[in-house]
Protein backbone atom coordinates (compact mmCIF):
# COMPACT_ATOMS: atom_id res chain seq x y z
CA UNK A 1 -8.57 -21.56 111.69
CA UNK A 2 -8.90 -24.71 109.48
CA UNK A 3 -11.76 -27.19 109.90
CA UNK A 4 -9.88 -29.57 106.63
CA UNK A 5 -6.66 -31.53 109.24
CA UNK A 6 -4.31 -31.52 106.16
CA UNK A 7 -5.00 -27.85 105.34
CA UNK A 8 -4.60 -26.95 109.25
CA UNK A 9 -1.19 -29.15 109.19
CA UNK A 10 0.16 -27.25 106.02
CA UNK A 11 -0.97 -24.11 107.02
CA UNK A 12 0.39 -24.62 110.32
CA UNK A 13 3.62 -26.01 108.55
CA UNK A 14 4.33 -23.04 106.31
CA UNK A 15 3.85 -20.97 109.45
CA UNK A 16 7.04 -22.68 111.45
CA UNK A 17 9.06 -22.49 108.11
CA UNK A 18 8.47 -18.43 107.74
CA UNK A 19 9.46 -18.32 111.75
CA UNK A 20 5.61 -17.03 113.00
CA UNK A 21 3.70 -18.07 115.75
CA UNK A 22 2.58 -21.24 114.55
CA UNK A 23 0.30 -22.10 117.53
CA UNK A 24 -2.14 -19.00 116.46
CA UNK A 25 -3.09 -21.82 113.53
CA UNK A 26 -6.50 -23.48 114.80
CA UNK A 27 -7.58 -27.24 113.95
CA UNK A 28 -11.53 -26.42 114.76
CA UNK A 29 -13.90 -25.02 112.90
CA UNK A 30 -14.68 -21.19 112.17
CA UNK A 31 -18.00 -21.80 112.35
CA UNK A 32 -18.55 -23.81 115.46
CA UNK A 33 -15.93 -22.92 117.60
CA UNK A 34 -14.23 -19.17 118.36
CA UNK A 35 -10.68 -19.88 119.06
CA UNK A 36 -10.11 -16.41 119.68
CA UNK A 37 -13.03 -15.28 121.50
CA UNK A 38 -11.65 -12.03 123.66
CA UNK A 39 -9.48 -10.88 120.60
CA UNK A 40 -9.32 -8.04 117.78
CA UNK A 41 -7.07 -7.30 115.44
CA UNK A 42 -5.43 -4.24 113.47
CA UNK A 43 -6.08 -5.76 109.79
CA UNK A 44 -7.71 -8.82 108.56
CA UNK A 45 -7.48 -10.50 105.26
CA UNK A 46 -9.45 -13.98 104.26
CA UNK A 47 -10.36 -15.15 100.51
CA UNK A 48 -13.10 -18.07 102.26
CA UNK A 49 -14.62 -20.58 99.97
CA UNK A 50 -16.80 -19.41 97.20
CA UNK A 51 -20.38 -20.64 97.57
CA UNK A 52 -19.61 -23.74 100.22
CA UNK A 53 -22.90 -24.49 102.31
CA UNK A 54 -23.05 -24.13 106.08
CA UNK A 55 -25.43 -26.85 106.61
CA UNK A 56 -23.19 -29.04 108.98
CA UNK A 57 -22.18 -25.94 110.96
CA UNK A 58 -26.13 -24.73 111.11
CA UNK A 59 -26.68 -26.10 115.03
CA UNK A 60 -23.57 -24.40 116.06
CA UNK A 61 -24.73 -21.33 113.80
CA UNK A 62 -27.81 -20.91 114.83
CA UNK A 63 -27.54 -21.32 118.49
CA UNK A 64 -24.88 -18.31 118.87
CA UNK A 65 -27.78 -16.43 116.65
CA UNK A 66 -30.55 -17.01 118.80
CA UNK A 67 -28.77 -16.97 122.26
CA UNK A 68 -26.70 -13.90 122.09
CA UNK A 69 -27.52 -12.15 119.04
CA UNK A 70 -25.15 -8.79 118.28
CA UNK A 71 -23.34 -10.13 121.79
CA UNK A 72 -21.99 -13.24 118.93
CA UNK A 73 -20.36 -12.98 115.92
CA UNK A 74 -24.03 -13.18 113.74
CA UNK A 75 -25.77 -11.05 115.41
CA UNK A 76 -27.00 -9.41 111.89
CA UNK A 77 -28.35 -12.54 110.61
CA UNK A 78 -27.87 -15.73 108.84
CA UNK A 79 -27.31 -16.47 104.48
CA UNK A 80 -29.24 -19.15 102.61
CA UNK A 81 -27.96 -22.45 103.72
CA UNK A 82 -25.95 -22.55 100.40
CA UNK A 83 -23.40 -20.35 100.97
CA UNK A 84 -21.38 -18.91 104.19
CA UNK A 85 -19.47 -16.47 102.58
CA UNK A 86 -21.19 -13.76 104.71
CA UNK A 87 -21.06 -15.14 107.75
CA UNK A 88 -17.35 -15.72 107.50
CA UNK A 89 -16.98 -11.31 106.74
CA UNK A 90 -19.29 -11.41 109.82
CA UNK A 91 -16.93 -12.87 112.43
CA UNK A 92 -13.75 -11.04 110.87
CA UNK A 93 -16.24 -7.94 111.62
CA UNK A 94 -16.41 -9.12 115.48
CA UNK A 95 -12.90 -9.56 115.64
CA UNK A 96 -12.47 -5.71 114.63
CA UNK A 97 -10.76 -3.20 117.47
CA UNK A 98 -12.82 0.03 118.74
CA UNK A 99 -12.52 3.05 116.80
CA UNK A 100 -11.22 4.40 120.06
CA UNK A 101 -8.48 1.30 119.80
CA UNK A 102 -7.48 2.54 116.26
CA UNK A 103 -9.89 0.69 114.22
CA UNK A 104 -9.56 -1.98 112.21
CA UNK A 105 -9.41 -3.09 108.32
CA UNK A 106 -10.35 -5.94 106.18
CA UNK A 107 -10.08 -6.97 102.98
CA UNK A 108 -12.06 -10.39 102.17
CA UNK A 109 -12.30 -11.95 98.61
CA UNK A 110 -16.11 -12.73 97.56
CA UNK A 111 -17.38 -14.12 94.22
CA UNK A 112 -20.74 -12.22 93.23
CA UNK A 113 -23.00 -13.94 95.25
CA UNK A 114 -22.73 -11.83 98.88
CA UNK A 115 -23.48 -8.84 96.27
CA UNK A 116 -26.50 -9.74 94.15
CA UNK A 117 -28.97 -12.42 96.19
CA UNK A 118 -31.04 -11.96 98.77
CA UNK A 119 -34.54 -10.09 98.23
CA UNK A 120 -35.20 -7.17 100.94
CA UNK A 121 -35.52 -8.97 104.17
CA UNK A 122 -33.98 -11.72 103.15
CA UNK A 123 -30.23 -12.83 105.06
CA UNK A 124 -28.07 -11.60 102.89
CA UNK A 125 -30.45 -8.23 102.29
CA UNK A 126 -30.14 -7.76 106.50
CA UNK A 127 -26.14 -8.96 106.77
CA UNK A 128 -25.42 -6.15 103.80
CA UNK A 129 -27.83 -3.04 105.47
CA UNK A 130 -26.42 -3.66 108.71
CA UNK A 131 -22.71 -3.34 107.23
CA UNK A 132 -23.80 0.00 105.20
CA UNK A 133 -25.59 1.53 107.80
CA UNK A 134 -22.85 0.95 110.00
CA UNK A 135 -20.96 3.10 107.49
CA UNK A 136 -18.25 -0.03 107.49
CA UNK A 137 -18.22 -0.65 103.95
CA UNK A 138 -15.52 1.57 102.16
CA UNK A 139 -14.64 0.15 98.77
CA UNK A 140 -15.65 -2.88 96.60
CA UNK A 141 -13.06 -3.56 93.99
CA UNK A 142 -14.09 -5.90 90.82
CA UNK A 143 -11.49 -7.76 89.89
CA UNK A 144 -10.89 -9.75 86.44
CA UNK A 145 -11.70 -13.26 85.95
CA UNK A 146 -9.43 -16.76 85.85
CA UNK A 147 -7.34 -15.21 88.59
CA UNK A 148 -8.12 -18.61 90.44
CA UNK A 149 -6.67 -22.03 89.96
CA UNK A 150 -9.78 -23.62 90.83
CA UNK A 151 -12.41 -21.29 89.38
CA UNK A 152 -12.45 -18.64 86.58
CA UNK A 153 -15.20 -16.44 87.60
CA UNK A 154 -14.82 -12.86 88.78
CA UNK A 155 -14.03 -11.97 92.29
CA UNK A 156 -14.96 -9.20 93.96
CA UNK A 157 -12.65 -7.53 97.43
CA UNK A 158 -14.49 -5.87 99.61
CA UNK A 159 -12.84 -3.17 101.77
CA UNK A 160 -14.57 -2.96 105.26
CA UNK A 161 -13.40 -0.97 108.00
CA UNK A 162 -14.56 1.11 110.97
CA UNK A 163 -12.77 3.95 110.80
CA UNK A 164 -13.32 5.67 107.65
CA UNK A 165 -11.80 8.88 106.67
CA UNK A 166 -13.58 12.35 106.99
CA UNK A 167 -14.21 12.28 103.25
CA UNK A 168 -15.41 8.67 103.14
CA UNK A 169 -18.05 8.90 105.71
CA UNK A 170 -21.55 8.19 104.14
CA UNK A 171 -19.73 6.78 100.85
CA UNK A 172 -19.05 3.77 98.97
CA UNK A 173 -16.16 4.00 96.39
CA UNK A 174 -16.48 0.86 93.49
CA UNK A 175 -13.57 -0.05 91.88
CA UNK A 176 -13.53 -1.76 87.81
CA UNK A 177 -10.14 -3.61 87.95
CA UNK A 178 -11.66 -5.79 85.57
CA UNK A 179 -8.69 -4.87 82.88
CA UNK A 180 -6.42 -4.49 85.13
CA UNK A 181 -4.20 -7.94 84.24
CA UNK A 182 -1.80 -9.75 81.81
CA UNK A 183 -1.93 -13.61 80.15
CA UNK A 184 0.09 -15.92 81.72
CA UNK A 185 2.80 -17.54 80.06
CA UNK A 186 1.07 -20.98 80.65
CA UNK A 187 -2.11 -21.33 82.35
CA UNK A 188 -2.66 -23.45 86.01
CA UNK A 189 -6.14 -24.99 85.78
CA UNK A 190 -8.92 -22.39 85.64
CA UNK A 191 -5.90 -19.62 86.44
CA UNK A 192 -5.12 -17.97 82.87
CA UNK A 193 -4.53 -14.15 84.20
CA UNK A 194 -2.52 -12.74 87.11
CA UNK A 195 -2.76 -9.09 88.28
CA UNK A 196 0.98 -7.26 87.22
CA UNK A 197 3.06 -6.58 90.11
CA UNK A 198 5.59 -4.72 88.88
CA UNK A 199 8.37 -7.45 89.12
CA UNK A 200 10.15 -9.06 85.78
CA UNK A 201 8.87 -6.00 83.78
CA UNK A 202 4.96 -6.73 84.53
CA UNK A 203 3.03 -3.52 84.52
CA UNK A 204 2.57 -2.46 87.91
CA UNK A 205 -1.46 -3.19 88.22
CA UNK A 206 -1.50 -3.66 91.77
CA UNK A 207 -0.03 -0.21 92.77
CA UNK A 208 -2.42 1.34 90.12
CA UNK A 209 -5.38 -0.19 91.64
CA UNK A 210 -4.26 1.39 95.07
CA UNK A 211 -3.54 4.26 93.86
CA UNK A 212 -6.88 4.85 92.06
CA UNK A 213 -8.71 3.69 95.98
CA UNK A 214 -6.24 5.96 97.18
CA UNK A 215 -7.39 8.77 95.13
CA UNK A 216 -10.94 8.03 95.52
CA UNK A 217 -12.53 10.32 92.89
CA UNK A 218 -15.78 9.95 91.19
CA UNK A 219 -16.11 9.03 87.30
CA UNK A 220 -11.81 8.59 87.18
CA UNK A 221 -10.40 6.88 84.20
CA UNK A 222 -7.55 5.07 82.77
CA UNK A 223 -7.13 3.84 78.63
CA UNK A 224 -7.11 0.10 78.81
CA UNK A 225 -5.78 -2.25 76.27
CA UNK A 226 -8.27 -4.90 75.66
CA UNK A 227 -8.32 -7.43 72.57
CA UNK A 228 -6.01 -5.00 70.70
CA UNK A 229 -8.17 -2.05 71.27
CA UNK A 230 -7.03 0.52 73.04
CA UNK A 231 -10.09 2.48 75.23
CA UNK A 232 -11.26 4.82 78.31
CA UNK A 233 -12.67 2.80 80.89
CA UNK A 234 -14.21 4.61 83.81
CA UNK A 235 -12.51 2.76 86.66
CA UNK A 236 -13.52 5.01 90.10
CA UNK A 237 -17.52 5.47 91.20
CA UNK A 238 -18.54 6.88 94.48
CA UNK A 239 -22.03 6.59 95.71
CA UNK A 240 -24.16 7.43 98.93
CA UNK A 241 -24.74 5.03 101.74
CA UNK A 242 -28.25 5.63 100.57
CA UNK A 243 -27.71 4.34 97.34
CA UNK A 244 -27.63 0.92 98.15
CA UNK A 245 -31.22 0.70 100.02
CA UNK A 246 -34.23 -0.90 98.21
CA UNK A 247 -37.43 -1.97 98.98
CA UNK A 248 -39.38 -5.40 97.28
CA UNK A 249 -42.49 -4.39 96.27
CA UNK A 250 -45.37 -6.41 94.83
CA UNK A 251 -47.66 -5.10 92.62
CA UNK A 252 -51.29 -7.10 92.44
CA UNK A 253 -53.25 -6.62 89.30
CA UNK A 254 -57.25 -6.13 90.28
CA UNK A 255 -59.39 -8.88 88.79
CA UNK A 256 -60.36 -7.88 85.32
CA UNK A 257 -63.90 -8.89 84.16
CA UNK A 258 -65.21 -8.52 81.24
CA UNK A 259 -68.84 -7.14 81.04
CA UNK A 260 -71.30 -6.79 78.26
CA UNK A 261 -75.08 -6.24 78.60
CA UNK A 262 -76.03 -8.20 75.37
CA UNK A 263 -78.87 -11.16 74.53
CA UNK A 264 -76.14 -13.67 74.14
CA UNK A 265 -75.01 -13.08 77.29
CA UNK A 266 -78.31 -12.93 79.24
CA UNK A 267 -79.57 -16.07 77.69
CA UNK A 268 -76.42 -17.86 78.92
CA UNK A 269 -77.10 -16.58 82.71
C-alpha cells in the first residue's frame, strides 16, 4: 500500500505490465488504514523508509494501540516519533498465517536504528522483546554499505518467521555479509556496490549468503578479499534467545562529605 499517489500509480503500473493483480496495490496509507484487514500471507518482503517519522499517522496510530491492543497490528507498542520502521515489521507480523496454517516468513530491510535505540522499557526495547520472546526472530543478516541509490549506510535484513525449525528454536543466527559485494562499473548516487548474483560472471554472493543461513553453524568462515588483502572473516554467529535481554540500571553515588575534626574547621562553624 502506497500513501505517495505517484508511487501508488507506478507501482500499480508496473503491476498491469508484469500481468499481476494490480487491484491488490492500495492508494491509503499503511499506517492509518488496513486494506487488508482479514488477510495473511505465506511470505512477506518490504525494504520501508529508513528513519521517516510517524508523526502525521500518530492519531490513527495510537488509537488502534489503545483500543484494541494485541487484537491491532501494534499491540507490542509504539517507536519514538522519529522513526516507523518498527511499526511497519509490526503489521507484516499481523498479517502472518497460524503455525497450524503453515506459517509465515518475512524478510524486511532495516538500517541500524530498529537494532541499537531504545533503553529497556523504552518502544523499541518492548517491540524487539516481544518479537524474541515470541521466538519469531530467526536471522539478522548485515549487509555492506552504498547498496542504496539514495543512502550509503549499512542495512541490516531481518529474517522473522513463526515457524522455526527444530534446531532454530530458542536461537538467533547473525549473519556478516558485510564483504560480501563487488564495485560497480559506475556508481548511481549514493549506490557504489551491488551484491554478485552470479549473472555476467559476478561471483555468486547471494547464493553464498543463503547458503551460509542455510547452514546455520556457529563461528563459520569464509577468506574475503578486502582492499587487496586477502583474510578469514567469521561470517555465521548463533546466540540464545536469552542473549538479547538487558536490564538499565542506574547506579547513584552516596553523598561524599568530607570530615575533619580540626581548629580551622571548628572556628569556621
Amino acid at each position: 500500500m502506497h500513501w505517495n499517489d505517484e508511487a501508488w500509480a507506478v507501482c500499480r503500473a508496473d503491476m498491469l505490465i508484469k500481468g499481476e493483480e494490480s487491484d491488490n496495490i492500495k492508494p491509503d496509507c499503511t499506517f492509518e488504514k488496513d486494506d487488508f484487514p482479514k488477510a495473511s500471507f505465506d511470505y512477506m518482503l518490504a525494504n520501508p523508509p529508513f528513519g521517516v517519522e510517524w508523526k502525521q499517522q500518530q492519531r490513527f496510530i495510537e488509537n488502534e494501540f489503545y483500543t484494541l491492543g494485541y487484537d491491532g497490528r501494534f499491540g507490542a507498542g509504539t517507536p519514538r516519533i522519529n522513526d516507523g520502521s518498527l511499526l511497519f515489521l509490526q503489521h507484516m507480523i499481523s498479517k502472518m498465517r497460524s503455525p497450524q496454517e503453515g506459517g509465515s516468513r518475512i524478510g524486511i530491510v532495516f538500517n541500524g536504528s530498529p537494532l541499537f535505540t531504545g533503553d529497556a522499557g523504552s518502544g523499541e526495547s518492548s517491540i524487539r522483546e516481544w518479537i524474541i520472546e515470541s521466538d519469531w526472530l530467526e536471522a539478522i543478516i548485515a549487509l555492506p554499505d552504498q547498496l542504496f541509490y539514495n543512502t550509503g549506510i549499512s542495512p541490516y535484513i531481518w529474517i522473522v518467521t513463526n515457524l522455526k525449525e527444530a534446531r532454530r528454536a530458542g536461537k538467533i543466527q547473525l549473519i556478516d555479509a558485510r564483504e560480501f559485494f563487488i564495485k560497480m562499473r559506475k556508481s548511481l548516487g549514493n549506490k557504489r556496490n551491488q551484491i554478485g548474483d552470479g549473472e555476467e560472471n559476478r561471483p555468486d554472493q547471494i547464493g553464498e549468503i543463503s547458503r551460509i543461513n542455510g547452514n546455520f553453524t556457529h563461528n563459520e568462515s569464509r577468506t574475503v578479499e578486502s582492499d587487496g588483502i586477502t583474510k578469514p572473516v567469521i561470517v555465521s554467529k548463533i546466540f540464545d534467545n536469552n542473549d538479547f535481554g538487558y536490564n538499565n540500571i542506574t547506579v547513584e553515588r552516596p553523598l561524599r562529605l568530607n570530615f575533619q575534626a580540626s581548629s580551622e574547621r571548628i572556628g569556621a562553624t
